[in-house]
C-alpha atoms as a PDB file:
ATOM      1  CA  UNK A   1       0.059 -53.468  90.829  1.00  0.00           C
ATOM      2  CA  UNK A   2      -0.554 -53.493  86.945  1.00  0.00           C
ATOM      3  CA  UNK A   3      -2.583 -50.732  85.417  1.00  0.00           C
ATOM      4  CA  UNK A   4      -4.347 -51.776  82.434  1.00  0.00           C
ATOM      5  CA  UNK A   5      -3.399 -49.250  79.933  1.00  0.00           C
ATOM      6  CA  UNK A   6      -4.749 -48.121  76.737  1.00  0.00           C
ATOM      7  CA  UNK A   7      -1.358 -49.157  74.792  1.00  0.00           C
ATOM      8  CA  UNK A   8      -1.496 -52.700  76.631  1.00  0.00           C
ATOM      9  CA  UNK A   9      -5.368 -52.719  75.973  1.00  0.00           C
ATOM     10  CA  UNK A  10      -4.112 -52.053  72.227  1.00  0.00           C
ATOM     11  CA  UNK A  11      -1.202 -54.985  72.313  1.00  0.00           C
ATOM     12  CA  UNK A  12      -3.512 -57.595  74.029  1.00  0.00           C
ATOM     13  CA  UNK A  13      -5.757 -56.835  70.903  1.00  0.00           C
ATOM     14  CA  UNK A  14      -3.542 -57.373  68.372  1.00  0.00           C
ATOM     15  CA  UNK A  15      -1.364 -60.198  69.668  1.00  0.00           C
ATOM     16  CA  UNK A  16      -5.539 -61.483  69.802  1.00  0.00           C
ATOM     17  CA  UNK A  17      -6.578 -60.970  66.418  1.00  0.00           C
ATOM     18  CA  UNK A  18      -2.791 -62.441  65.173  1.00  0.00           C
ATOM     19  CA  UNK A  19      -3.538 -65.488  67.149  1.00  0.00           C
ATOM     20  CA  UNK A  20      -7.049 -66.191  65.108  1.00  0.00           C
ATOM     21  CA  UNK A  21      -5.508 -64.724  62.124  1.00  0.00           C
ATOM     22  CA  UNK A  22      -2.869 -67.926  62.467  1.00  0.00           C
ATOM     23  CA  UNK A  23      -5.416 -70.233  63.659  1.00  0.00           C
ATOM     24  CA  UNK A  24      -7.718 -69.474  60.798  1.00  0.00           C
ATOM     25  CA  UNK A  25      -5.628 -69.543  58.230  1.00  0.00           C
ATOM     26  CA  UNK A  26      -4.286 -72.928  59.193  1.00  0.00           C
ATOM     27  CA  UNK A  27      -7.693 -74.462  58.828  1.00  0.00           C
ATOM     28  CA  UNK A  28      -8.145 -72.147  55.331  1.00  0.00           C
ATOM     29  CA  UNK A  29      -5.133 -74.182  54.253  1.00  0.00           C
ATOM     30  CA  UNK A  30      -6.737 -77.422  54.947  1.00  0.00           C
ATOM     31  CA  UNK A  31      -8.713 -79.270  51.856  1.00  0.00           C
ATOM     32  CA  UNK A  32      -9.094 -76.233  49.248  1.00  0.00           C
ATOM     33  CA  UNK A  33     -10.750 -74.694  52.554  1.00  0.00           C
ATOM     34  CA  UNK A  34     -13.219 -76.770  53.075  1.00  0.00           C
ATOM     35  CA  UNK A  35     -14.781 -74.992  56.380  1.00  0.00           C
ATOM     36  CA  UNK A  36     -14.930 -71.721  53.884  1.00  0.00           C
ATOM     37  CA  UNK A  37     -12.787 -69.551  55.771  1.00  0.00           C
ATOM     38  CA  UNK A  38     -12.619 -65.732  54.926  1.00  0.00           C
ATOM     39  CA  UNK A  39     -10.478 -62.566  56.698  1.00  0.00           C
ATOM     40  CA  UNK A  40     -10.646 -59.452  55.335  1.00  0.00           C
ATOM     41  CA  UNK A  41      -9.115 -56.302  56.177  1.00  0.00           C
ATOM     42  CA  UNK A  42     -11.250 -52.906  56.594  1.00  0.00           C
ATOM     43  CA  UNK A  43      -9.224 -49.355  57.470  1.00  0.00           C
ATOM     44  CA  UNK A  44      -7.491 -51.168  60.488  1.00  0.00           C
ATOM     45  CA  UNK A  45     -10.785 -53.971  61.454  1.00  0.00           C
ATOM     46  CA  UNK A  46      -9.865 -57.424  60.346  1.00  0.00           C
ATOM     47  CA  UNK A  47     -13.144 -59.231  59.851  1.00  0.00           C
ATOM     48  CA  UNK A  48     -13.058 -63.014  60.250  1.00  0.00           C
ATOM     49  CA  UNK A  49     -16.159 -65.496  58.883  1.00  0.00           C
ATOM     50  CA  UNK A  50     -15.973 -69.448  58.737  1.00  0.00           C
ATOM     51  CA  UNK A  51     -19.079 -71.011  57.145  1.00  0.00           C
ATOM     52  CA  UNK A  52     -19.240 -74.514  58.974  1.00  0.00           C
ATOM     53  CA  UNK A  53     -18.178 -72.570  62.315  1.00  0.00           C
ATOM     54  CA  UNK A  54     -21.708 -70.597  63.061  1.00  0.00           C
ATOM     55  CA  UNK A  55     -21.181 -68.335  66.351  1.00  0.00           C
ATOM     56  CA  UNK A  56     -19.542 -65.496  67.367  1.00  0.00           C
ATOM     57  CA  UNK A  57     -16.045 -66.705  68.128  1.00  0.00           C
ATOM     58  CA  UNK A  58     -15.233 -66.719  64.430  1.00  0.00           C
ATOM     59  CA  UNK A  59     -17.660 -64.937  62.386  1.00  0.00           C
ATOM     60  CA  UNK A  60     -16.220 -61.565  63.979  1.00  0.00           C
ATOM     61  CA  UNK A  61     -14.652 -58.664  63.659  1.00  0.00           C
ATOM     62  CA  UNK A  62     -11.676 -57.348  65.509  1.00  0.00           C
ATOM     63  CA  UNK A  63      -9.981 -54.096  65.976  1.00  0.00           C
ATOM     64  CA  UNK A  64     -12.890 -52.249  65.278  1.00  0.00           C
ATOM     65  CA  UNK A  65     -11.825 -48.137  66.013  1.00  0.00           C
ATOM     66  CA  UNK A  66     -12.915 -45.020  64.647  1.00  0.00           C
ATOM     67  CA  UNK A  67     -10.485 -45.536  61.312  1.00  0.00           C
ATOM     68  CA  UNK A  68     -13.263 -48.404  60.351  1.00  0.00           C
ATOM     69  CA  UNK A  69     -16.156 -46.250  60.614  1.00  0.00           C
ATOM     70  CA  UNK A  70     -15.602 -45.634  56.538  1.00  0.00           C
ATOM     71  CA  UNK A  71     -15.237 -49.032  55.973  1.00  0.00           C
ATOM     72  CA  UNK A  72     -18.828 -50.174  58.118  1.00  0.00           C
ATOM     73  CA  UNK A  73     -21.195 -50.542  55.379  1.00  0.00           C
ATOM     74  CA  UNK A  74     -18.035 -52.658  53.686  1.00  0.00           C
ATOM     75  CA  UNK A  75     -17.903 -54.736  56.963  1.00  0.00           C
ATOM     76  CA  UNK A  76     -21.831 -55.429  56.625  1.00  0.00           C
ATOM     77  CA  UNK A  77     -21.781 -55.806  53.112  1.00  0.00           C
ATOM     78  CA  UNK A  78     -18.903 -58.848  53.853  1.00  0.00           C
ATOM     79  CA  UNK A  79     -21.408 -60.551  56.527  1.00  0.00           C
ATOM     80  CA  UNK A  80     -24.051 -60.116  54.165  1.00  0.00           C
ATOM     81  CA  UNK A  81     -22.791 -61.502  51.608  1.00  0.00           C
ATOM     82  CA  UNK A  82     -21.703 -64.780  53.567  1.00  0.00           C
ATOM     83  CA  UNK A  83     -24.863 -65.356  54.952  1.00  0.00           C
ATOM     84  CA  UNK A  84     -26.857 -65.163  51.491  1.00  0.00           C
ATOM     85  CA  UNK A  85     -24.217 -67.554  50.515  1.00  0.00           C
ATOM     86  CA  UNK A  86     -25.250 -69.856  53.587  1.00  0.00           C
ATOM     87  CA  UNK A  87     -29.134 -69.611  52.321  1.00  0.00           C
ATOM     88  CA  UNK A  88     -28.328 -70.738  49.282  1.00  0.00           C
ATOM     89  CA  UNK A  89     -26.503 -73.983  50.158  1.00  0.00           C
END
């Protein structure tokens, strides 16, 4: 029987947020990013936005632990900022 553990809890969340990491920056790559495609690190939180993607699978933020509660207003400040962009286009 497998226990779920909080160090496998921790390993399925990271090889998660590498997997969209990769898969995001593949499609920031493509055209001079034309889907506008944006991670940013915050104190261990990796936040992820993608401008013609709207929904929660990747306008997110992963990793998200007590070393990001500094960085919060930072992490709001980043949505924020992407969605007056979106107003304005």
């Amino acid at each position: 029987m497998c226990v779920l553990t909080k160090d496998l809890a921790l390993k399925f969340e990271k090889a998660e947020i590498d997997s969209l990491t990769s898969r995001l920056m593949a499609v920031q790559s493509i055209k001079d990013n034309s889907m506008c495609v944006d991670i940013r690190d915050f104190g261990g939180a990796r936040a992820f936005s993608v401008k013609h993607i709207p929904g929660p699978a990747f306008n997110t933020v992963k990793g998200l632990s007590t070393e990001a509660i500094p960085f919060l207003d930072h992490i709001l400040d980043f949505f924020k900022e992407k969605r007056s962009l979106a107003d304005l286009n």
